[in-house]
C-alpha atoms as a PDB file:
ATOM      1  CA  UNK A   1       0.000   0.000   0.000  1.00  0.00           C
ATOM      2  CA  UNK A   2       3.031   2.323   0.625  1.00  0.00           C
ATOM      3  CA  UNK A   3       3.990   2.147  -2.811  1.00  0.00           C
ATOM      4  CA  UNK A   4       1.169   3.289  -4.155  1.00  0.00           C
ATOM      5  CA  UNK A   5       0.457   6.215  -1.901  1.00  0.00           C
ATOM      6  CA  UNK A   6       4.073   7.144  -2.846  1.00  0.00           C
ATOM      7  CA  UNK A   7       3.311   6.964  -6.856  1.00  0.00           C
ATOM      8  CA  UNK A   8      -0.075   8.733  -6.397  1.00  0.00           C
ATOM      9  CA  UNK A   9       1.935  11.481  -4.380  1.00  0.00           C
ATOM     10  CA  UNK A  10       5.041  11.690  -6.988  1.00  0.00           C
ATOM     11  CA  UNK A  11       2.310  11.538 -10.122  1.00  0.00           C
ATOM     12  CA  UNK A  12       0.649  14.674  -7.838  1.00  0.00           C
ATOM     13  CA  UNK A  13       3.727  16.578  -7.786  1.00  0.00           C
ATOM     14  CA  UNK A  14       4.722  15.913 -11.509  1.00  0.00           C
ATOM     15  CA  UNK A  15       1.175  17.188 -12.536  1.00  0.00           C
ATOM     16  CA  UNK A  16       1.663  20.115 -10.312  1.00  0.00           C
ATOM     17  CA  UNK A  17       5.252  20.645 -11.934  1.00  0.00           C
ATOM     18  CA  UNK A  18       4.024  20.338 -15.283  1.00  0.00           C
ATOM     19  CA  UNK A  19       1.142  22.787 -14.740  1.00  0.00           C
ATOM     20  CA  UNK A  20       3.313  25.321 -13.401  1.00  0.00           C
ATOM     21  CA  UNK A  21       5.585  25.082 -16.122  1.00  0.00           C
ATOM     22  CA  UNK A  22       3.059  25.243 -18.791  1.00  0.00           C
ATOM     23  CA  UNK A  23       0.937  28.324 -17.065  1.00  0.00           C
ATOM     24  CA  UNK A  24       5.034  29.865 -16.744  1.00  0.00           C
ATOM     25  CA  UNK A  25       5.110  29.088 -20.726  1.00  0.00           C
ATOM     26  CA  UNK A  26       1.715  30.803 -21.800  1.00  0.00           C
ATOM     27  CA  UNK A  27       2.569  33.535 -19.958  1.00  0.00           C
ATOM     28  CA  UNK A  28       5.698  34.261 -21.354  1.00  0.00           C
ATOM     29  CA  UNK A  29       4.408  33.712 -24.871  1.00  0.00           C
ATOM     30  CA  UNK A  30       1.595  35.598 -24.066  1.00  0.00           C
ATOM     31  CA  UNK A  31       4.126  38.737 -22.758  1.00  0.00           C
ATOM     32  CA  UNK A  32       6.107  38.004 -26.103  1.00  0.00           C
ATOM     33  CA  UNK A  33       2.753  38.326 -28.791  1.00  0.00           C
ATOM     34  CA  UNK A  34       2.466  41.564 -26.824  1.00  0.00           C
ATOM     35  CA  UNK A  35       5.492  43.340 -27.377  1.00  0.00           C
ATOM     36  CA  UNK A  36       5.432  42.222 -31.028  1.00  0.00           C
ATOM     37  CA  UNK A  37       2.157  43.351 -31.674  1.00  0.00           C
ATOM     38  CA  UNK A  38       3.421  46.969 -29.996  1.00  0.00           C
ATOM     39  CA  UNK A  39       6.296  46.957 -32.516  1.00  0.00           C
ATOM     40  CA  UNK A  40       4.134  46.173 -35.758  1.00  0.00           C
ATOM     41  CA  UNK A  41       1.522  48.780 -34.361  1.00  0.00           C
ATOM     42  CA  UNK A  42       4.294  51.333 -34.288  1.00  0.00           C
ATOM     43  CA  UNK A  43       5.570  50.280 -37.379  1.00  0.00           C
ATOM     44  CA  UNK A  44       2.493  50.770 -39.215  1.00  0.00           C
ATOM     45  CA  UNK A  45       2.222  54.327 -37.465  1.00  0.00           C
ATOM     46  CA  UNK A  46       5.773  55.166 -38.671  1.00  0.00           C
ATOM     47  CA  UNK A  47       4.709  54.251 -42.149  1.00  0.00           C
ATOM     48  CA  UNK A  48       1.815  56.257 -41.992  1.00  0.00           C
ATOM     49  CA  UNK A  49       3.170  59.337 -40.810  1.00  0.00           C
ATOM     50  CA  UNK A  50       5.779  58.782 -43.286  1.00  0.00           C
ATOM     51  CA  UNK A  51       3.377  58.812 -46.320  1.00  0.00           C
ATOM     52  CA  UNK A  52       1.808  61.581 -44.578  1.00  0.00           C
ATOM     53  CA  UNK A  53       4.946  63.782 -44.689  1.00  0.00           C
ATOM     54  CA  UNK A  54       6.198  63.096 -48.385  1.00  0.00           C
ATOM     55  CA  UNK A  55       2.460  63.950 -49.403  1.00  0.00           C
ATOM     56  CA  UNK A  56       3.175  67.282 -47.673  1.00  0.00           C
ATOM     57  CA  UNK A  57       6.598  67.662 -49.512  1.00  0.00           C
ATOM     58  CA  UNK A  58       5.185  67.522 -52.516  1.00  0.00           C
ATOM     59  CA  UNK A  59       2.412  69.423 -51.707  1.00  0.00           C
ATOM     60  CA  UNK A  60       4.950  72.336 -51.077  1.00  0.00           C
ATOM     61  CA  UNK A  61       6.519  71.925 -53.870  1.00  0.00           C
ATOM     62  CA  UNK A  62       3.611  72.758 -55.865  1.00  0.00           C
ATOM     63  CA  UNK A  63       2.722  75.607 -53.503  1.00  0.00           C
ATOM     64  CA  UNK A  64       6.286  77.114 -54.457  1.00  0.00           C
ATOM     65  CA  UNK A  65       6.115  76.649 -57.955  1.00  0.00           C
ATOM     66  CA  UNK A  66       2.364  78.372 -57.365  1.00  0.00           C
ATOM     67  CA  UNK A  67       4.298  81.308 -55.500  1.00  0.00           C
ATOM     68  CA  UNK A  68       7.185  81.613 -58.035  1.00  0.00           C
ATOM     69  CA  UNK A  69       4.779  82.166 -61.342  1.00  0.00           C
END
């Protein structure tokens, strides 16, 4: 009977170890999809405002040529 009390107790412990590890996992991946999805967002910002100031560029340029005439 001692034998199996001892296997139920190490299978216990295992589970518990294995749970813990996996929960430790998710949350790192978890912490991980985060801070890439914060760098793509920002990416996609910089882009934008990018676009935003070479439309304005050119958009001076014509206003100079405007002024010039």
């Amino acid at each position: 009977m001692k034998s199996v009390e001892l296997t139920n107790l190490l299978i216990g412990i295992v589970i518990a170890l294995i749970t813990y590890v996996s929960k430790r996992m998710i949350d790192k991946m978890d912490a991980f999809e985060q801070k890439l999805s914060d760098i793509l967002m920002s990416d996609v910002a910089n882009k934008k405002d990018i676009e935003v100031l070479k439309s304005n560029i050119n958009d001076h340029e014509t206003r100079l040529q405007k002024l010039e005439s």
